[in-house]
PDB file of N, CA and C in Angstrom:
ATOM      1  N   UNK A   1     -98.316-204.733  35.631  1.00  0.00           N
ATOM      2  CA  UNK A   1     -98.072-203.803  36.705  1.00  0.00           C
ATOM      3  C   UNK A   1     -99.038-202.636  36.594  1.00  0.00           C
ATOM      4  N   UNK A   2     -99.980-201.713  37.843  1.00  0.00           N
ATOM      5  CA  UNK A   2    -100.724-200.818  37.740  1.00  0.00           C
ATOM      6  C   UNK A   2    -100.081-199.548  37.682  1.00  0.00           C
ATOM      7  N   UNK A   3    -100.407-198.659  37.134  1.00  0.00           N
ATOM      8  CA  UNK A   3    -100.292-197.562  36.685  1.00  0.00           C
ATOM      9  C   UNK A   3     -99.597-196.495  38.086  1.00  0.00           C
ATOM     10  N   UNK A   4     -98.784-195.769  37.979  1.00  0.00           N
ATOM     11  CA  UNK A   4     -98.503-194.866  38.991  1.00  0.00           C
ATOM     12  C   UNK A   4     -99.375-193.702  38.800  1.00  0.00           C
ATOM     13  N   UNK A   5    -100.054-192.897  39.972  1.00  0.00           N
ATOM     14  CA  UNK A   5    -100.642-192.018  39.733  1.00  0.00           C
ATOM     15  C   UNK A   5     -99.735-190.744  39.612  1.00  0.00           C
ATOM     16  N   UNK A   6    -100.371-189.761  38.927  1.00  0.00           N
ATOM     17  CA  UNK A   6    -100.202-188.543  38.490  1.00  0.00           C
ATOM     18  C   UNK A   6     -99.704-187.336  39.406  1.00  0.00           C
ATOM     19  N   UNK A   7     -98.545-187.270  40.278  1.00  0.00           N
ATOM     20  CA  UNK A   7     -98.685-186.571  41.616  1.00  0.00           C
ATOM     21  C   UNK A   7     -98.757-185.039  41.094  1.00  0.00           C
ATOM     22  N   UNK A   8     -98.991-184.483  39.910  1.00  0.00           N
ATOM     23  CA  UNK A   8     -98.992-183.337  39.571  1.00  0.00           C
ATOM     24  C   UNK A   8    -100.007-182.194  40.005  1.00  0.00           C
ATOM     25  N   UNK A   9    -101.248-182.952  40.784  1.00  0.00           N
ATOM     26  CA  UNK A   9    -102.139-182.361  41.210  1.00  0.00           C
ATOM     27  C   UNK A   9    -102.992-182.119  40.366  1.00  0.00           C
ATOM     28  N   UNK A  10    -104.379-181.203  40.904  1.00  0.00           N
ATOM     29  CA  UNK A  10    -105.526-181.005  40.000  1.00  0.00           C
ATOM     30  C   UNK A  10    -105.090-180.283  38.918  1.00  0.00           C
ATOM     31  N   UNK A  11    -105.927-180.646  37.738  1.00  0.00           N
ATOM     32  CA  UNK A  11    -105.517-179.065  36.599  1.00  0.00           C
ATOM     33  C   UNK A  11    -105.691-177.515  36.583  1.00  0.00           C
ATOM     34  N   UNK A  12    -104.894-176.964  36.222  1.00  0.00           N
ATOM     35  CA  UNK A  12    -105.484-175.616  36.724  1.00  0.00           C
ATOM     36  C   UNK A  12    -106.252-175.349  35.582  1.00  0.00           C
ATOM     37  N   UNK A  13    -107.110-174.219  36.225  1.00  0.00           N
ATOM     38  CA  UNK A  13    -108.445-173.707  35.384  1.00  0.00           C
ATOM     39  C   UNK A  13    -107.445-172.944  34.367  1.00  0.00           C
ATOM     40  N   UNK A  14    -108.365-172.216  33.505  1.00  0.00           N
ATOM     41  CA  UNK A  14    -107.592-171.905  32.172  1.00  0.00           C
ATOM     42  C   UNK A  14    -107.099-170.633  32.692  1.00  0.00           C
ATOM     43  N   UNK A  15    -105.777-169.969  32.382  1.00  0.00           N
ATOM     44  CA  UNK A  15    -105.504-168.404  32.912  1.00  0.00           C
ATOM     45  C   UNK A  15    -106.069-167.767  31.595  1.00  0.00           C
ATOM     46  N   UNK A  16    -106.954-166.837  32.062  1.00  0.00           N
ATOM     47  CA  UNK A  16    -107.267-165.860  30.811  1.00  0.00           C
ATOM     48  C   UNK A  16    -106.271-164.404  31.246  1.00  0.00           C
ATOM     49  N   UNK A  17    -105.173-163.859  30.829  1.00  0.00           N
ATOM     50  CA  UNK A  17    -104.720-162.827  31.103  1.00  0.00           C
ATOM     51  C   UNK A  17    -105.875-161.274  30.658  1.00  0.00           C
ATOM     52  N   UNK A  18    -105.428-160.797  32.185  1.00  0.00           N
ATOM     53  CA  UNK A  18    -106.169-159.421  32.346  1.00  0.00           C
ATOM     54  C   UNK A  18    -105.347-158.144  32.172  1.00  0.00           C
ATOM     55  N   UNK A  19    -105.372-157.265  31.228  1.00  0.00           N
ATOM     56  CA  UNK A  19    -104.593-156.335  31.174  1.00  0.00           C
ATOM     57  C   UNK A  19    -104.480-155.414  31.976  1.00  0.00           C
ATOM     58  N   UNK A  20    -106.221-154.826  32.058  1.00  0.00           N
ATOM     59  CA  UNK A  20    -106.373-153.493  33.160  1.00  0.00           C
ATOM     60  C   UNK A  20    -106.342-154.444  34.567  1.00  0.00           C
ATOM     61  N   UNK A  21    -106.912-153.712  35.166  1.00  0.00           N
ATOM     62  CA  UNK A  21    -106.900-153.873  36.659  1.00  0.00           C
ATOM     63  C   UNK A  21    -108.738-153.886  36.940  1.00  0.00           C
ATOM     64  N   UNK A  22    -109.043-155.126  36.980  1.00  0.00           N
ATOM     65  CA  UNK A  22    -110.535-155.159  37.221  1.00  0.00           C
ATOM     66  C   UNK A  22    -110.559-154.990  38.930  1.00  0.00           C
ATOM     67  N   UNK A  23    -111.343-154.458  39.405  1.00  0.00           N
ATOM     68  CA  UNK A  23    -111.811-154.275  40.716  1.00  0.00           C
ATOM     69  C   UNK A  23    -112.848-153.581  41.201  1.00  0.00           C
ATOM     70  N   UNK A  24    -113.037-153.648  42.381  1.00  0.00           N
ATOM     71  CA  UNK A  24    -114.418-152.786  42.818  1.00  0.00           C
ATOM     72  C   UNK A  24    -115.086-151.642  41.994  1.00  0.00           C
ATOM     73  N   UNK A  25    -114.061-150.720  41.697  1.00  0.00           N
ATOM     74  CA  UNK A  25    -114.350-149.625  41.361  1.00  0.00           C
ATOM     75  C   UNK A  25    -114.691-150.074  40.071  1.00  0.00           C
ATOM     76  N   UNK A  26    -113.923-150.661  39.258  1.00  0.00           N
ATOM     77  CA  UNK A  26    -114.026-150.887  37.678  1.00  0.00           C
ATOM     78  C   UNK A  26    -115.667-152.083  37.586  1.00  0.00           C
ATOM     79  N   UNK A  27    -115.972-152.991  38.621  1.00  0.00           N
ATOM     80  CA  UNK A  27    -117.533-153.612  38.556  1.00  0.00           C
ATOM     81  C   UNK A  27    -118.623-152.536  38.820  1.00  0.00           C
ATOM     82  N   UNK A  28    -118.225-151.855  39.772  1.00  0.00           N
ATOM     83  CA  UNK A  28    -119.413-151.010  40.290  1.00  0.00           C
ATOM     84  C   UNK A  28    -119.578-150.065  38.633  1.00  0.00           C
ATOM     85  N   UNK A  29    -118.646-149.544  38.603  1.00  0.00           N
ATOM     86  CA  UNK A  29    -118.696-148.818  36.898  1.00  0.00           C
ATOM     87  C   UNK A  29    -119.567-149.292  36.141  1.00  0.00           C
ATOM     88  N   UNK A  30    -119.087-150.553  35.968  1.00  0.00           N
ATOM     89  CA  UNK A  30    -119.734-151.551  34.608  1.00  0.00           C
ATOM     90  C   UNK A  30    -121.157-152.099  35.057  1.00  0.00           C
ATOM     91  N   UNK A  31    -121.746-152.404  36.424  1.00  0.00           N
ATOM     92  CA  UNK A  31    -122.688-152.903  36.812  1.00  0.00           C
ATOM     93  C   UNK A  31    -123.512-151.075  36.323  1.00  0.00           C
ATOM     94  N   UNK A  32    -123.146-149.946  36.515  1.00  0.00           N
ATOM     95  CA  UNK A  32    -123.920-149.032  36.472  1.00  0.00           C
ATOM     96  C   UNK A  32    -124.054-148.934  34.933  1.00  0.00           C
ATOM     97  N   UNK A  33    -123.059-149.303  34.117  1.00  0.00           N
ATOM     98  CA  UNK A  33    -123.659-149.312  32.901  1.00  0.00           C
ATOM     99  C   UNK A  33    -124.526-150.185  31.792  1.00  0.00           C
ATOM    100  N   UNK A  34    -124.657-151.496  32.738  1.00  0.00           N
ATOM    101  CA  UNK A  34    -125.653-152.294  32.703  1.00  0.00           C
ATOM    102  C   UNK A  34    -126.459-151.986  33.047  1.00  0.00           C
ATOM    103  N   UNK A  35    -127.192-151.179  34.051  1.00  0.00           N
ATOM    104  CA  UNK A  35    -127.931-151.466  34.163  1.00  0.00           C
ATOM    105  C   UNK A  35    -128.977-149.766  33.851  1.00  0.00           C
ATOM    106  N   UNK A  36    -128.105-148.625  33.064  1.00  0.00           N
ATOM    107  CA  UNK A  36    -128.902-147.995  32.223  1.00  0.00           C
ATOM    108  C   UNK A  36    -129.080-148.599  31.334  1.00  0.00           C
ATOM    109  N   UNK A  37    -127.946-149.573  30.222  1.00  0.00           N
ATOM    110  CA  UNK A  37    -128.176-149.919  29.497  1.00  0.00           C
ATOM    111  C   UNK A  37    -129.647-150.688  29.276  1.00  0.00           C
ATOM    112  N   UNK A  38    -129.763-151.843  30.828  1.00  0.00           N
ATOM    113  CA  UNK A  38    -131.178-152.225  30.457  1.00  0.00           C
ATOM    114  C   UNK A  38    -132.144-151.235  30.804  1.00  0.00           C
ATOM    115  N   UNK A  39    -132.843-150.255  32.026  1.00  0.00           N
ATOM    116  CA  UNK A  39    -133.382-149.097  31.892  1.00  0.00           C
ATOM    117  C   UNK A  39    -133.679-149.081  30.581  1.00  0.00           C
ATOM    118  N   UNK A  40    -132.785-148.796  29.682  1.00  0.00           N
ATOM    119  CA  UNK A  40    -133.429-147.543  28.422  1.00  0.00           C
ATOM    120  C   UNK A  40    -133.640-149.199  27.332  1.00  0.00           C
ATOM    121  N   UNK A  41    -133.429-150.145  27.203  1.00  0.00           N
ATOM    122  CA  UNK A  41    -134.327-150.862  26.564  1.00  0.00           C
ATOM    123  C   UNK A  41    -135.444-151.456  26.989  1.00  0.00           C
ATOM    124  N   UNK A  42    -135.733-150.990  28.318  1.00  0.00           N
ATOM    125  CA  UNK A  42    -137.038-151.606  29.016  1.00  0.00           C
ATOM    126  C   UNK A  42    -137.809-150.561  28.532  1.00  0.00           C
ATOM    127  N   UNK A  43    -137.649-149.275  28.511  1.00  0.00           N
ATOM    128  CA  UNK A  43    -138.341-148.071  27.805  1.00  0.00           C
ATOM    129  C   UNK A  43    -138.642-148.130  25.986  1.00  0.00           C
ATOM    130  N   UNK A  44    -137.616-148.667  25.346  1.00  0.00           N
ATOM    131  CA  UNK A  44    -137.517-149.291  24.089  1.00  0.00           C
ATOM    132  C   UNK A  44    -138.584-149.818  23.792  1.00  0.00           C
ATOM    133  N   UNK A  45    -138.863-151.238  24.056  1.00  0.00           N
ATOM    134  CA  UNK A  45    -139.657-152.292  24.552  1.00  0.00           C
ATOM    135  C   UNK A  45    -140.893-152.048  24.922  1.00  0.00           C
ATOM    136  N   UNK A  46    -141.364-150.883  26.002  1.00  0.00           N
ATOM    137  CA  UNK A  46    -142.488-150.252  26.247  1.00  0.00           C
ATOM    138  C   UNK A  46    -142.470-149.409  24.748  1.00  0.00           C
ATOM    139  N   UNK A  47    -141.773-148.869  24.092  1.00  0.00           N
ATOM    140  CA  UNK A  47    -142.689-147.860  23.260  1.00  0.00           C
ATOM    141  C   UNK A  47    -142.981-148.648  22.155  1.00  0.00           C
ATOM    142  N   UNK A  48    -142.138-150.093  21.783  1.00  0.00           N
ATOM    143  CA  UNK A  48    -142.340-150.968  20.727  1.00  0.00           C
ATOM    144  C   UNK A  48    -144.193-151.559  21.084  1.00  0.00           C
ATOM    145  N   UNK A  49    -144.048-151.794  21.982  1.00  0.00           N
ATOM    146  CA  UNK A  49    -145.538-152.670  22.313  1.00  0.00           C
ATOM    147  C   UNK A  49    -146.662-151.479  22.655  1.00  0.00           C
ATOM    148  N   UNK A  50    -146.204-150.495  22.556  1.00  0.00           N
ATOM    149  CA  UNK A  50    -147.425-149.156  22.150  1.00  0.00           C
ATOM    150  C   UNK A  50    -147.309-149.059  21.172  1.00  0.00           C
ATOM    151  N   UNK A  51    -147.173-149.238  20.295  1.00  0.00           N
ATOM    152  CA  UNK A  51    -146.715-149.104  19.090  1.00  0.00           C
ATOM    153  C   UNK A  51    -146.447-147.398  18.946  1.00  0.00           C
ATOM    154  N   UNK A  52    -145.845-146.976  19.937  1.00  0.00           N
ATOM    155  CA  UNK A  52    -145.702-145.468  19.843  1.00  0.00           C
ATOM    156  C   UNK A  52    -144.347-145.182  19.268  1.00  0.00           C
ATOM    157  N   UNK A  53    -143.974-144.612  17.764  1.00  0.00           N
ATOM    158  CA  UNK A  53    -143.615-144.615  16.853  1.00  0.00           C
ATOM    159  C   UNK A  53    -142.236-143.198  17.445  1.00  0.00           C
ATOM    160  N   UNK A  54    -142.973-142.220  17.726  1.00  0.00           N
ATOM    161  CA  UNK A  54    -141.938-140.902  18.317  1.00  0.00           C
ATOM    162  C   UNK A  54    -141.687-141.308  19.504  1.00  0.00           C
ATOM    163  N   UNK A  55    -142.009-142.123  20.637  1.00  0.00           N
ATOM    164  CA  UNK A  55    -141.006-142.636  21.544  1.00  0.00           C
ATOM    165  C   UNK A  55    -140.038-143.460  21.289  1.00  0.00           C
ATOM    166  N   UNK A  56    -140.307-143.854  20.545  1.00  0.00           N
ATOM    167  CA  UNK A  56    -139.354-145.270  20.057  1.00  0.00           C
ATOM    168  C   UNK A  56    -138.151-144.731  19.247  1.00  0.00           C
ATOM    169  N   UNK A  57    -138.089-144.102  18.345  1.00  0.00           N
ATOM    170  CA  UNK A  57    -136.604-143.415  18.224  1.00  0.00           C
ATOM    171  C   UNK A  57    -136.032-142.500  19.454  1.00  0.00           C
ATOM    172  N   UNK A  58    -136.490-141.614  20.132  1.00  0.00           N
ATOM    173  CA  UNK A  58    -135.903-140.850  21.002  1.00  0.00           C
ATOM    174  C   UNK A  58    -135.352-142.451  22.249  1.00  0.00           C
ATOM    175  N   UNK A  59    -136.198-143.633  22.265  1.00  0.00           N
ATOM    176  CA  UNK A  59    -135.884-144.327  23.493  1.00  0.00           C
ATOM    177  C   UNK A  59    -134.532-145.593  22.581  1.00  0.00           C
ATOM    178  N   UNK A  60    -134.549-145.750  20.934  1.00  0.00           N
ATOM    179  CA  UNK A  60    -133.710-146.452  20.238  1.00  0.00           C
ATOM    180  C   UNK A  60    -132.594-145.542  19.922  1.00  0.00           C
ATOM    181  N   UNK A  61    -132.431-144.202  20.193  1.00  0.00           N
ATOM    182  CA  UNK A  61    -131.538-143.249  20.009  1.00  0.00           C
ATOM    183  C   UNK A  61    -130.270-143.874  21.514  1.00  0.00           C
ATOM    184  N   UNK A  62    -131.191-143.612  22.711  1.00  0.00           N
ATOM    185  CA  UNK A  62    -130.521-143.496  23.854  1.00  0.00           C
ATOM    186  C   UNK A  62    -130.222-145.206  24.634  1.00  0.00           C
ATOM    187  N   UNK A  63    -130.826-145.833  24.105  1.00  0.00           N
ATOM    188  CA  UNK A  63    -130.111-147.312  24.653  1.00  0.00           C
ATOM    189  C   UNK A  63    -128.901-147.587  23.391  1.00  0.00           C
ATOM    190  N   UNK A  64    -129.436-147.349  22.567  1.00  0.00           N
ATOM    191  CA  UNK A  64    -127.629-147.120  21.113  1.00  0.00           C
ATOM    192  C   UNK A  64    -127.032-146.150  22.596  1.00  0.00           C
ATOM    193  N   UNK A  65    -126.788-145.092  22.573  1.00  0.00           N
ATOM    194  CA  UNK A  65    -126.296-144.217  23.191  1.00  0.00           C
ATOM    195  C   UNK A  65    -125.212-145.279  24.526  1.00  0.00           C
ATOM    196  N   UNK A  66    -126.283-146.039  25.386  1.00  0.00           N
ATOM    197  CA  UNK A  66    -125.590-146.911  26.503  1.00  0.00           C
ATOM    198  C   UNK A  66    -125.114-147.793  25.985  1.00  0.00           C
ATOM    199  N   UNK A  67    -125.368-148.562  25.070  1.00  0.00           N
ATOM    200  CA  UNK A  67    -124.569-149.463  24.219  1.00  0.00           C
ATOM    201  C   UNK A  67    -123.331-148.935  24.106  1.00  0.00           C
ATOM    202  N   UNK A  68    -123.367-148.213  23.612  1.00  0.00           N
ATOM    203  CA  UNK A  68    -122.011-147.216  22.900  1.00  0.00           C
ATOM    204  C   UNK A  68    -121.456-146.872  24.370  1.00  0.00           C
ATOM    205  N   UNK A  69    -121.701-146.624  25.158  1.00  0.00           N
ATOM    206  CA  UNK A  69    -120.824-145.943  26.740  1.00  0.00           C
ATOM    207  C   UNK A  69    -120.582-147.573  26.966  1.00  0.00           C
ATOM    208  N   UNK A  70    -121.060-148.437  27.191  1.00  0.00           N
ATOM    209  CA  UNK A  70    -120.425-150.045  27.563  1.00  0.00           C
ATOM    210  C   UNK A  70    -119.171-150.259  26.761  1.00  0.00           C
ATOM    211  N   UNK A  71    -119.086-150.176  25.576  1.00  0.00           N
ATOM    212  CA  UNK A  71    -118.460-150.891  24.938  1.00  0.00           C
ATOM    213  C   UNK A  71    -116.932-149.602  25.053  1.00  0.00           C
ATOM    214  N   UNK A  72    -117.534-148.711  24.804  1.00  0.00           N
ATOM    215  CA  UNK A  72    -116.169-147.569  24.899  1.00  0.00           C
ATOM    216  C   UNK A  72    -115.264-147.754  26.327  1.00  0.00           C
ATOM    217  N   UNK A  73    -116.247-147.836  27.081  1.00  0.00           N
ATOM    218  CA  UNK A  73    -115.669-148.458  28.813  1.00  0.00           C
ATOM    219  C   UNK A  73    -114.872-149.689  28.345  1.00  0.00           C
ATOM    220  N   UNK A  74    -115.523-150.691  27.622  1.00  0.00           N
ATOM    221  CA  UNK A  74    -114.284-152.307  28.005  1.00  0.00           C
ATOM    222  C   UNK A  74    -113.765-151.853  26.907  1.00  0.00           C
ATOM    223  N   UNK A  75    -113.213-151.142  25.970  1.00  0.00           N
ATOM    224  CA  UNK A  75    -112.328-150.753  25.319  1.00  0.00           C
ATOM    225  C   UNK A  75    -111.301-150.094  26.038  1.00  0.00           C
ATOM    226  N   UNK A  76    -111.446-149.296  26.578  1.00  0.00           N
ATOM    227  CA  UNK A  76    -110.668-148.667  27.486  1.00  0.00           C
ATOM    228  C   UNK A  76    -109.768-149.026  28.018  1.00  0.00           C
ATOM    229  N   UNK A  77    -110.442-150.185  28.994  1.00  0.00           N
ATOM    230  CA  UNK A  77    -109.308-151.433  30.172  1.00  0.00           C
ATOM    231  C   UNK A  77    -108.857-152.064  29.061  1.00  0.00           C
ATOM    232  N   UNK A  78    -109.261-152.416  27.423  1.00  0.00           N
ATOM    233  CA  UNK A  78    -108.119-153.219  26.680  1.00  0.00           C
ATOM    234  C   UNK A  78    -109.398-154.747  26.899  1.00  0.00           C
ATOM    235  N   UNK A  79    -110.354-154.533  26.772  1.00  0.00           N
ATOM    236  CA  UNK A  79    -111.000-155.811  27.228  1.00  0.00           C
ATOM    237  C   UNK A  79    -111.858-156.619  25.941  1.00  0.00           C
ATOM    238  N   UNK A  80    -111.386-156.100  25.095  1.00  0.00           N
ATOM    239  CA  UNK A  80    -112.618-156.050  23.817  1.00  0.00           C
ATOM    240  C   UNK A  80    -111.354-157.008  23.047  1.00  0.00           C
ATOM    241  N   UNK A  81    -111.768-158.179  22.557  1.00  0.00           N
ATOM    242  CA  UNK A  81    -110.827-158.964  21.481  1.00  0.00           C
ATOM    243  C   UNK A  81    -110.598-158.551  20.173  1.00  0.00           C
ATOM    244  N   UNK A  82    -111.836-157.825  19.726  1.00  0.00           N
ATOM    245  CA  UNK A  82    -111.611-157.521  18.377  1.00  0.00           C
ATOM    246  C   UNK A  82    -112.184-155.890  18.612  1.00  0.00           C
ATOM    247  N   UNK A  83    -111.636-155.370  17.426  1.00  0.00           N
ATOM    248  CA  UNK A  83    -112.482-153.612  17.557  1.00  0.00           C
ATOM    249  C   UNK A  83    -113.924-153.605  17.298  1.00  0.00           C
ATOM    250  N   UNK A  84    -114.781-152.964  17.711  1.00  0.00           N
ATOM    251  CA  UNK A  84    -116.310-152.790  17.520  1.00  0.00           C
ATOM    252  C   UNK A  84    -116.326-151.796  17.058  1.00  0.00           C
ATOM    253  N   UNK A  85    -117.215-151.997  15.683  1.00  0.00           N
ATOM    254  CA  UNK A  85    -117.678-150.544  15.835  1.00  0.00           C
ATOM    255  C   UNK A  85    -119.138-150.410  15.937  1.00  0.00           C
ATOM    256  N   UNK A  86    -119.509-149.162  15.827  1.00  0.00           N
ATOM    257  CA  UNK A  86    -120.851-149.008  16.180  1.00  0.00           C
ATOM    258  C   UNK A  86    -121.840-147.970  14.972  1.00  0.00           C
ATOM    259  N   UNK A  87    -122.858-148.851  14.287  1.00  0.00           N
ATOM    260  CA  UNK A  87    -123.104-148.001  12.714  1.00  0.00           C
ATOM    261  C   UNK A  87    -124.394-146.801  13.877  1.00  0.00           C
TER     262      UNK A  87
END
């Protein structure tokens, strides 16, 4: 005898539970801190390939700096799995 099919329907995708409240306001946030974040390593990057030595800490000072504002942001909403820290 053949098999009865499965009337349970498709599978659902995986639920990842969200604590905060992601939305417009909270992407537009995070898209702005992406995208100093890249800004100041595109400046990084330029002072690495000059090999210009006193730009390059003042420009490795301030992308640490956006690093550090990203991560304090998805800490915030509760979005971070484990604690980060930052040396």
């Amino acid at each position: 005898m053949g098999r009865r099919a499965d009337h349970r329907g498709p599978p659902r995708p995986l639920e990842v539970p969200v604590i905060g409240v992601i939305d417009d306001g909270f992407l537009n946030r995070y898209r702005e801190l992406l995208d100093a974040e890249s800004a100041a390593f595109d400046e990084l990057e330029h002072s690495v390939e000059d090999g210009d030595r006193e730009h390059y800490e003042l420009d490795f000072g301030t992308w640490r700096e956006n690093v550090a504002r990203r991560i304090a942001f998805l800490d915030r909403h509760d979005l971070l799995s484990d604690p980060v820290t930052t040396a």
